[in-house]
Protein backbone atom coordinates (compact mmCIF):
# COMPACT_ATOMS: atom_id res chain seq x y z
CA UNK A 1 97.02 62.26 168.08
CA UNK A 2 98.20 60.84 171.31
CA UNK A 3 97.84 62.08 174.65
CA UNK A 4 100.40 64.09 175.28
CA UNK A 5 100.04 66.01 172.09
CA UNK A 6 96.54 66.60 172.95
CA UNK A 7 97.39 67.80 176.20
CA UNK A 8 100.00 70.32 174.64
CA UNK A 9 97.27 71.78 172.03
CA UNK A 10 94.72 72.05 175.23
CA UNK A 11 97.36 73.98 177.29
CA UNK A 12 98.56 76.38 174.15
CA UNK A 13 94.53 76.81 173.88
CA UNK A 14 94.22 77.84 177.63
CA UNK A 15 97.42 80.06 177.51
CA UNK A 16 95.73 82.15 174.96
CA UNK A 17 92.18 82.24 175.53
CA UNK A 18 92.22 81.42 179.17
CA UNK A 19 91.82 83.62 182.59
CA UNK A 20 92.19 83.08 185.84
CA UNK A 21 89.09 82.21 187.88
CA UNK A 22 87.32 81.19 184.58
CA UNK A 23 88.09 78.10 183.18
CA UNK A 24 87.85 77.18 179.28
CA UNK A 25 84.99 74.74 178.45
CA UNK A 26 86.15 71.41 176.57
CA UNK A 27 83.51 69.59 175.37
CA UNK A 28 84.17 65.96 173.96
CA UNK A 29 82.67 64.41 170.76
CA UNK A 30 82.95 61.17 169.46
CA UNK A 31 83.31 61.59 165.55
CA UNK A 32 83.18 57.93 164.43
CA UNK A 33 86.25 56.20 163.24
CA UNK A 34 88.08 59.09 163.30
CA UNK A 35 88.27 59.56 166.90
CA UNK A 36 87.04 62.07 169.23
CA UNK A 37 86.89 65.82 168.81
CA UNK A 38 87.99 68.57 172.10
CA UNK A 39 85.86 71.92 171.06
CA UNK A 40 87.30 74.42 173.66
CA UNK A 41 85.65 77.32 174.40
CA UNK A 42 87.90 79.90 175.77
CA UNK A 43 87.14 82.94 178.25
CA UNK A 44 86.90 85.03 175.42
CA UNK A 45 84.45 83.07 173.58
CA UNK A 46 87.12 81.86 171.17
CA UNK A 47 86.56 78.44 169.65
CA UNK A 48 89.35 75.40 169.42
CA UNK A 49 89.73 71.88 167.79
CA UNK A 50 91.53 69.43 169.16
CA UNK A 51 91.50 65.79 167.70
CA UNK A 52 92.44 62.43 169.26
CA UNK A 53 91.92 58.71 168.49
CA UNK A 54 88.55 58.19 170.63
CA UNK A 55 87.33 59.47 173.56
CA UNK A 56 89.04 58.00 176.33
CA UNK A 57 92.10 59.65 175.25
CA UNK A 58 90.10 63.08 174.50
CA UNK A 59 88.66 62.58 178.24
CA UNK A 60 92.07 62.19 179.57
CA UNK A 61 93.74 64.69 178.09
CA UNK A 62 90.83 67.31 179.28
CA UNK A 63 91.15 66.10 182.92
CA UNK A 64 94.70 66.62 182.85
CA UNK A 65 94.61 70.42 181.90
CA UNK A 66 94.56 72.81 184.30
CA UNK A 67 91.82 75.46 184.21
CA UNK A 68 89.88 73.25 182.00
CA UNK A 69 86.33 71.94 182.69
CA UNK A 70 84.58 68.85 181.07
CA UNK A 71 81.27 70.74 179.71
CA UNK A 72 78.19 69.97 177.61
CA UNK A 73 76.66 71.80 174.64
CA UNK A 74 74.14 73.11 177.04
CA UNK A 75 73.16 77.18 177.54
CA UNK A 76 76.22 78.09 179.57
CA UNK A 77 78.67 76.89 177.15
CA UNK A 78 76.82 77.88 173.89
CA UNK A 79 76.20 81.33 174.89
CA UNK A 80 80.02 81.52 175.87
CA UNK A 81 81.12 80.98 172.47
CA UNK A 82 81.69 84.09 170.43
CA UNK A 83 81.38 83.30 166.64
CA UNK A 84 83.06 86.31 164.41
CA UNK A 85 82.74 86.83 160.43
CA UNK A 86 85.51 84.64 159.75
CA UNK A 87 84.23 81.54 160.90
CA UNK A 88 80.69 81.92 159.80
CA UNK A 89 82.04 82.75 156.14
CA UNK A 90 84.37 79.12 156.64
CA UNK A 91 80.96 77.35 157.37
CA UNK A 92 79.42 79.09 154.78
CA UNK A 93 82.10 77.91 151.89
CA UNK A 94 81.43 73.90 153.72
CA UNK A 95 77.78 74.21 152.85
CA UNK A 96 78.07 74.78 149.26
C-alpha cells in the first residue's frame, strides 16, 4: 500500500474514532516481508489495521496525520484499547 493510501485509511480512522484534544495512538510493527502494520487505537478504544510495504512508509504516513501520535504497546495505549465480543470471537475462530 503506498503512502498516500495509508495516509487516507489513517485519516478515515481518525474521522471516526477520533476527538479533539485526544489524539488516536498508531503504533508501528514490522511484520516481515510483508511490510509493516499501523494498529490505531482510537479515542474510543476502537482498534484499526493499516498495512504498508515496511516501516518507513508506515512511519511516514503516521507523522503525516493530524491528531495522530507515534505510540508503543506500553500501559497507556493498551489500557486505551476497548476489545468487544466481536473481535475476541474473530481471534477465537484464528486459534483453532
Amino acid at each position: 500500500m503506498s503512502d498516500q493510501t495509508a495516509r487516507k485509511r489513517i485519516d478515515e480512522f481518525v474521522k471516526a474514532h477520533g476527538k479533539p484534544g485526544t489524539p488516536v495512538k498508531a503504533v508501528v510493527e514490522p511484520i516481515g516481508r510483508a511490510g509493516a502494520r499501523i494498529v490505531l487505537v482510537g479515542a474510543d478504544g476502537a482498534m484499526g489495521d493499516v498495512l504498508t510495504e515496511d516501516v518507513e512508509t508506515a512511519t511516514q504516513a503516521v507523522e503525516a496525520a493530524e491528531n495522530v501520535e507515534q505510540a508503543e504497546w506500553d500501559r497507556e495505549t493498551t489500557a486505551a484499547t476497548k476489545i468487544g465480543p466481536a473481535h475476541r470471537r474473530k481471534m477465537a475462530k484464528m486459534r483453532s
